[in-house]
Protein backbone atom coordinates (compact mmCIF):
# COMPACT_ATOMS: atom_id res chain seq x y z
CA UNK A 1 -8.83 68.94 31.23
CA UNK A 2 -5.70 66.40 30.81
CA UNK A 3 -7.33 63.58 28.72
CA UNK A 4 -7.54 65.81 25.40
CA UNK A 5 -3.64 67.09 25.66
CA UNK A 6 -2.87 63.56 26.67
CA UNK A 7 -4.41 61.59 23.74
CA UNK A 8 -2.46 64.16 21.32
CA UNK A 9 0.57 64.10 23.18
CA UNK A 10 0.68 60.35 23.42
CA UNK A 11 0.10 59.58 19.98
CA UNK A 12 2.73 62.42 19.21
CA UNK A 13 5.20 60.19 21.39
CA UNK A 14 4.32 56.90 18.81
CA UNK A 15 5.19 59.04 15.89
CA UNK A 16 8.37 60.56 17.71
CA UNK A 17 9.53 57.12 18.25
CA UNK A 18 8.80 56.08 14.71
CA UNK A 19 11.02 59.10 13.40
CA UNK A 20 13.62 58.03 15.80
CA UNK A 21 13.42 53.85 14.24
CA UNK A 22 12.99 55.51 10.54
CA UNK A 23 9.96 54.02 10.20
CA UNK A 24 7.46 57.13 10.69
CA UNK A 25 4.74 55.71 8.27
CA UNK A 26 4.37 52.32 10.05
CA UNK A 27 4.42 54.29 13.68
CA UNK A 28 1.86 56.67 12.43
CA UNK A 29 -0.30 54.01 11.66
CA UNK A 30 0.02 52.91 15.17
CA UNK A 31 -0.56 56.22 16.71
CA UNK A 32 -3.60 56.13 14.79
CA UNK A 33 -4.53 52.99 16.29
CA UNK A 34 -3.57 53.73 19.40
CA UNK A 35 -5.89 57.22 19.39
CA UNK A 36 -8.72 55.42 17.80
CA UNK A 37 -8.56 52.53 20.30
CA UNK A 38 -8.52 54.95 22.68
CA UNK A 39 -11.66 57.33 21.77
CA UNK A 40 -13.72 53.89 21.08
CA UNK A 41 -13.39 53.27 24.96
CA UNK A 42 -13.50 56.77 26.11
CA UNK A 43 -17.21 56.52 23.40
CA UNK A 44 -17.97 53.86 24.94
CA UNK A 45 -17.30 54.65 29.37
CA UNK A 46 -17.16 58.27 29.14
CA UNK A 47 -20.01 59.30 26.40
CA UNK A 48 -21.03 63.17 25.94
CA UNK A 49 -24.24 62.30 24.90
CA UNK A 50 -25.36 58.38 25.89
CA UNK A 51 -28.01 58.67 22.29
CA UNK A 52 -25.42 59.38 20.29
CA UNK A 53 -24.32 55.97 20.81
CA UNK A 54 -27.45 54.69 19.08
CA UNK A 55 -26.87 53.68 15.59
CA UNK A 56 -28.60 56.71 12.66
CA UNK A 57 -28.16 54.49 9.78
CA UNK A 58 -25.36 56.31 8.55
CA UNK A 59 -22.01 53.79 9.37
CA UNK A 60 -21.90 52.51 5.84
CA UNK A 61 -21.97 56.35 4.18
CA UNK A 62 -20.10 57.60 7.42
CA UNK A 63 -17.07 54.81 6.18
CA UNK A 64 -17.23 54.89 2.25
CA UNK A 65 -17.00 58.67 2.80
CA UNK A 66 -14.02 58.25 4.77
CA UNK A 67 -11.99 55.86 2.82
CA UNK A 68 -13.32 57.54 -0.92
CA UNK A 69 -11.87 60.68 0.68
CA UNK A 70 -8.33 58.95 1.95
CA UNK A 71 -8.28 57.19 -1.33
CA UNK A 72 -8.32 60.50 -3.16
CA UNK A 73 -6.40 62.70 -0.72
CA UNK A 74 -3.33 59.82 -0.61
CA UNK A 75 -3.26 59.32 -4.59
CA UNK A 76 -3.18 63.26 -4.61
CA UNK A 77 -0.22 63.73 -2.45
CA UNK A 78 1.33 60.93 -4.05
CA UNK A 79 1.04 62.19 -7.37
CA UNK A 80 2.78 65.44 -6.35
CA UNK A 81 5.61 63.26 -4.60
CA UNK A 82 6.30 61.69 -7.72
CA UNK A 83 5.96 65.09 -9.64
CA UNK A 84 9.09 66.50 -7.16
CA UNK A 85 6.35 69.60 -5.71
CA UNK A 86 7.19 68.04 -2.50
CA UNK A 87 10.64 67.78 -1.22
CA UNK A 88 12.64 69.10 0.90
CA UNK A 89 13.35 72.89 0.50
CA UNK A 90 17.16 74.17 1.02
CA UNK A 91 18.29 74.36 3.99
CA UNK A 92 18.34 77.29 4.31
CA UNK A 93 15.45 79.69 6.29
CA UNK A 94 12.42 78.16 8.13
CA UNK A 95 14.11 74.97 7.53
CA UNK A 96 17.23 75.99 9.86
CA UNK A 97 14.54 76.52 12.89
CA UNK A 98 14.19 74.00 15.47
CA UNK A 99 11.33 71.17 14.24
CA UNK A 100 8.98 72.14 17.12
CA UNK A 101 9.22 75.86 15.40
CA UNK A 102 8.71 74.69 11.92
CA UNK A 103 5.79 72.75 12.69
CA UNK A 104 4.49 75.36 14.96
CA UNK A 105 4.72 77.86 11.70
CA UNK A 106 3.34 74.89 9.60
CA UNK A 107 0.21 74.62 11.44
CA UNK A 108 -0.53 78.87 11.71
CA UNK A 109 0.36 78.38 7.67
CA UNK A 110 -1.79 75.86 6.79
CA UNK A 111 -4.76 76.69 9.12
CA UNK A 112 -4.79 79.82 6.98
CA UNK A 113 -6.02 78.22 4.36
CA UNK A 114 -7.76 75.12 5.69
CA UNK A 115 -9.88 78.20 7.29
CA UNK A 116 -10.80 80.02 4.10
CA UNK A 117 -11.57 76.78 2.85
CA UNK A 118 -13.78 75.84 5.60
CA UNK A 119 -15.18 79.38 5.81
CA UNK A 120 -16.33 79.34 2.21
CA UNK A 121 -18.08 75.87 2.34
CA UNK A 122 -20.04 77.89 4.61
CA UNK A 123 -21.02 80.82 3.26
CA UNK A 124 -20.73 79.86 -0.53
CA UNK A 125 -23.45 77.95 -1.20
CA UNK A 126 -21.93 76.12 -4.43
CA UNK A 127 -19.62 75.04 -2.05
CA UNK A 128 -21.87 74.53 1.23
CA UNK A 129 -23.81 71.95 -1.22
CA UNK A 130 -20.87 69.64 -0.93
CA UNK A 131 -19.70 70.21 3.17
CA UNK A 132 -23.61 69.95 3.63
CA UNK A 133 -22.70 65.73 3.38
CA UNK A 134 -20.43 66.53 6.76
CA UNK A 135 -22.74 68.37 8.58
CA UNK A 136 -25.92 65.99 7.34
CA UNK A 137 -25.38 63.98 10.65
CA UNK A 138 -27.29 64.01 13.97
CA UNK A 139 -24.66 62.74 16.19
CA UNK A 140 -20.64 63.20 16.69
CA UNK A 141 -18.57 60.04 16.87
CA UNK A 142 -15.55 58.96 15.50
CA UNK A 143 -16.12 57.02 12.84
CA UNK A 144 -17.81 60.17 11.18
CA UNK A 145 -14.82 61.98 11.46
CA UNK A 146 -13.62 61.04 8.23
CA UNK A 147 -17.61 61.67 6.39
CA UNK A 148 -16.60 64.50 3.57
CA UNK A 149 -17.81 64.69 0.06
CA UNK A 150 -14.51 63.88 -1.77
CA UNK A 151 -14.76 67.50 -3.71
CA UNK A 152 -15.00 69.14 -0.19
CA UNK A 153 -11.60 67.31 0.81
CA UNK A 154 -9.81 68.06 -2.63
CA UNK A 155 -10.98 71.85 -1.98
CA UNK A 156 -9.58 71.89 2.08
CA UNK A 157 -6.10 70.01 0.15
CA UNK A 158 -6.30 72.76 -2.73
CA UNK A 159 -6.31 75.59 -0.16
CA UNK A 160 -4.06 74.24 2.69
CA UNK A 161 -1.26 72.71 0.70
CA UNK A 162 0.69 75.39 -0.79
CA UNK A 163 1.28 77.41 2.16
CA UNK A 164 3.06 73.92 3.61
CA UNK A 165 4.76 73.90 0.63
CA UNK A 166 5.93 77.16 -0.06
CA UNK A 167 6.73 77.89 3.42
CA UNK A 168 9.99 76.62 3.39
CA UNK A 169 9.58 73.68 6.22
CA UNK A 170 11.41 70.40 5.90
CA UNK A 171 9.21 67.28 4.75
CA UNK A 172 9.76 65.88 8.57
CA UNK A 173 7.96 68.95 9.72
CA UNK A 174 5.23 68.70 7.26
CA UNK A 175 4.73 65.17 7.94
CA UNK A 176 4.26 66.38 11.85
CA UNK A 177 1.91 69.24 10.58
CA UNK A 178 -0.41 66.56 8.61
CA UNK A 179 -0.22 64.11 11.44
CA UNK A 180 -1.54 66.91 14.23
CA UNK A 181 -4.47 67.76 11.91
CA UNK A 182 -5.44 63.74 11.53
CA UNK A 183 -5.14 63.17 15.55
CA UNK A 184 -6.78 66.51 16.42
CA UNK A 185 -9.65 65.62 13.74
CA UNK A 186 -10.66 62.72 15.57
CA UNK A 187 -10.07 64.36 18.90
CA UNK A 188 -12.99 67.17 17.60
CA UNK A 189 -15.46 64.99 16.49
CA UNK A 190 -15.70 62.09 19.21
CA UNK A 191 -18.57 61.46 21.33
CA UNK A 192 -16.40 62.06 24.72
CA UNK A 193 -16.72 63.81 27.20
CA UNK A 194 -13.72 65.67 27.60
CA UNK A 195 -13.48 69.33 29.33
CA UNK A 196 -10.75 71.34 28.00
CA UNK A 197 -11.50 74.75 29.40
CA UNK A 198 -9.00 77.49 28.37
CA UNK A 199 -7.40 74.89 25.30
CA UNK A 200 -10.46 75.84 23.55
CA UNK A 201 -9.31 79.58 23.02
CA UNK A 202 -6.07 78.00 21.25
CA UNK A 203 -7.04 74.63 20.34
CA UNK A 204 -10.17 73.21 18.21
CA UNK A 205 -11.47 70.82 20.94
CA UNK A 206 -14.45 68.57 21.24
CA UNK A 207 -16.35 70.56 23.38
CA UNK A 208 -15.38 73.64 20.88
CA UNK A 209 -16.12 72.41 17.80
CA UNK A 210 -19.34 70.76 18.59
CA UNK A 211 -20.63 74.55 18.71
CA UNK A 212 -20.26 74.58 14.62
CA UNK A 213 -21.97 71.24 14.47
CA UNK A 214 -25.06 73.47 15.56
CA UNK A 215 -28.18 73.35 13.20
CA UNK A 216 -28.69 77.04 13.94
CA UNK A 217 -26.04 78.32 11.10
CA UNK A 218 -25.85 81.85 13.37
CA UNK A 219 -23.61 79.36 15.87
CA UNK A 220 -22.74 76.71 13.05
CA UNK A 221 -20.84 79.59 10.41
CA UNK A 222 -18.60 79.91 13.33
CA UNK A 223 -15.03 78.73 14.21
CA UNK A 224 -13.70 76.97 11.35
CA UNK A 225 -10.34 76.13 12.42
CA UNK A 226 -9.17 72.79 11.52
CA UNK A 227 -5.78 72.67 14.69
CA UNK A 228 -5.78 76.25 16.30
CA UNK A 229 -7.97 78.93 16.33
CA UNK A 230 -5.84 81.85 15.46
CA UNK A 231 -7.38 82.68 12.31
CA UNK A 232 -11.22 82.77 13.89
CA UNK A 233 -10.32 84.97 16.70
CA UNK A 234 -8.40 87.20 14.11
CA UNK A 235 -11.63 87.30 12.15
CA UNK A 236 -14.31 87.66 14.27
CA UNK A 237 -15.92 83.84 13.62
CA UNK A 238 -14.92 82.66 16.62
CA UNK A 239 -17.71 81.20 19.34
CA UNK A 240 -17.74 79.37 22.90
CA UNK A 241 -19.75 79.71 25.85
CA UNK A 242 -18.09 78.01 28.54
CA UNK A 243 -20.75 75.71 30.77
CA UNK A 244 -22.70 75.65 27.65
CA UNK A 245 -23.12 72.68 25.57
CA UNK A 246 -24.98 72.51 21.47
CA UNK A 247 -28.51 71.74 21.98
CA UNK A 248 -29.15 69.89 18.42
CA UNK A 249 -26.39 69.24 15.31
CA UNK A 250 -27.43 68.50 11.67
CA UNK A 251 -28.25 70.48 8.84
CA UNK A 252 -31.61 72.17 7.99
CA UNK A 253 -31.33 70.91 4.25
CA UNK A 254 -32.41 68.09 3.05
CA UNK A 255 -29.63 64.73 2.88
CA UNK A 256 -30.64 61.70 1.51
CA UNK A 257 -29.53 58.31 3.52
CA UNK A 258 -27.48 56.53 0.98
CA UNK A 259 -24.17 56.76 0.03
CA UNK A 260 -24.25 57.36 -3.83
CA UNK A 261 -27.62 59.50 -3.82
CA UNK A 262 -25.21 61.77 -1.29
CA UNK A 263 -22.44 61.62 -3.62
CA UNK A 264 -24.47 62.96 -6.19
CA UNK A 265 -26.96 65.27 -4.81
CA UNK A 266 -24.60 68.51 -4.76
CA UNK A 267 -24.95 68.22 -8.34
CA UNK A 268 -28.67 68.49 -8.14
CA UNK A 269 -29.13 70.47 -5.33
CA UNK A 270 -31.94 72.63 -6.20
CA UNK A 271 -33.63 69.86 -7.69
CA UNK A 272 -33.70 67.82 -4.73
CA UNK A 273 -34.16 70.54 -2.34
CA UNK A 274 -37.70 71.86 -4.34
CA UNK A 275 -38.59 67.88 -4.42
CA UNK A 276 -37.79 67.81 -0.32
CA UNK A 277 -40.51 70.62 0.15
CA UNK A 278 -42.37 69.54 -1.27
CA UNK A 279 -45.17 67.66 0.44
CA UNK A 280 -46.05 63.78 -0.43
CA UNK A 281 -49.50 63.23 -1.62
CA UNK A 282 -52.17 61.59 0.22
């Protein structure tokens, strides 16, 4: 039950230190590294599941995904940097509380919308067409951490942003807020086998979020908490069964294998989902 609070505490410390040397970009980059070097070894000694080691085809899509969706995300934020919608409020408010506080409200802010984001990629299925690309794969690991259609990330940024920045937190706090959700993203979706026990009624953990990996959408369309889980147990969406472990993850749609055809098939969806049932002829 240590190694998940330790990885996020210990890549907390790397970004602490680069706050201290005023060089917090550069350090989170390392904390990054660090966690990631980490989870590769813990993959590698310490698998949940030994298949999901084998390769599914997917690393090229599972990496284009994940740096077309950084690509986007950073030029995003950095357009709104340069626009002046993010810096630092008054000081006056939220921004007078101790950091630990402000990022503690951050996070309960945020997750608000991250989950209604989340929630409707779900259960809208305009939207579900597009998070369907995340939830295409048959195995957890790290590296598909970072696999989202890039309108499914704009939407989670579109939902989740304003509550940072109309909370009233300093930019220090939000930068703490955005690097908790990056480290505990990686943390959820690594093939490790980490027990977390009661974290998982606070925390989205491996062993937690695995559950809404599910290909049965009755345990899937549950806790959609990004960080904490406030907002599922608040709503009735959220699901664990201690002992228990996800029998089979993936979708029940139909994903094609390559990386443009799954960039574009939300846009055809019921197209390609009549051709998918469609059975080949003899």
């Amino acid at each position: 039950m240590l190694a998940w609070p330790a990885l996020l505490l210990s890549s907390g410390t790397v970004l602490a230190l680069g706050f201290a040397l005023g060089h917090e970009t550069l350090y989170f980059n390392l904390s990054y590294a660090w966690l990631v070097a980490c989870l590769l070894l813990g993959e590698r000694l310490l698998a949940f599941r030994a298949v999901w080691r084998q390769s599914d085809g997917q690393l090229g899509p599972d990496l284009a995904h994940t740096l077309l969706n950084k690509g986007l995300v950073q030029l995003f934020v950095v357009t709104l940097f340069a626009a002046g919608a993010m810096n630092d409020p008054m000081p006056t408010g939220l921004a007078l509380w101790p950091l630990w506080a402000q990022v503690a409200f951050g996070l309960v802010a945020s997750e608000f919308g991250l989950y209604w984001a989340h929630r409707l990629a779900h259960e809208w299925p305009w939207l579900w067409r597009f998070h369907a690309v995340h939830h295409s794969v048959g195995k957890l690991w790290l590296v598909n951490t970072g696999r989202f259609h890039f309108v499914d990330s704009l939407t989670s940024v579109l939902f989740s942003l304003p509550f940072l920045l109309l909370s009233g937190i300093t930019m220090e706090a939000v930068i703490w807020v955005s690097a908790i959700t990056a480290y505990i993203g990686i943390l959820t979706h690594c093939n490790v086998d980490m027990r977390c026990g009661p974290l998982s009624l606070v925390f989205n953990t491996p062993e937690l979020h695995r559950w809404h990996h599910s290909i049965d959408p009755t345990i899937g369309n549950r806790n959609y908490g990004e960080n904490v889980m406030l907002w599922d147990h608040l709503f009735g969406t959220f699901y664990w069964r201690p002992g228990h472990y996800v029998e089979t993850i993936g979708i029940q749609d139909y994903m094609p294998t390559g990386f443009l055809a799954q960039l574009a098939v939300p846009f055809r969806w019921a197209r390609v989902q009549a051709a998918a049932r469609v059975p080949a002829a003899n």
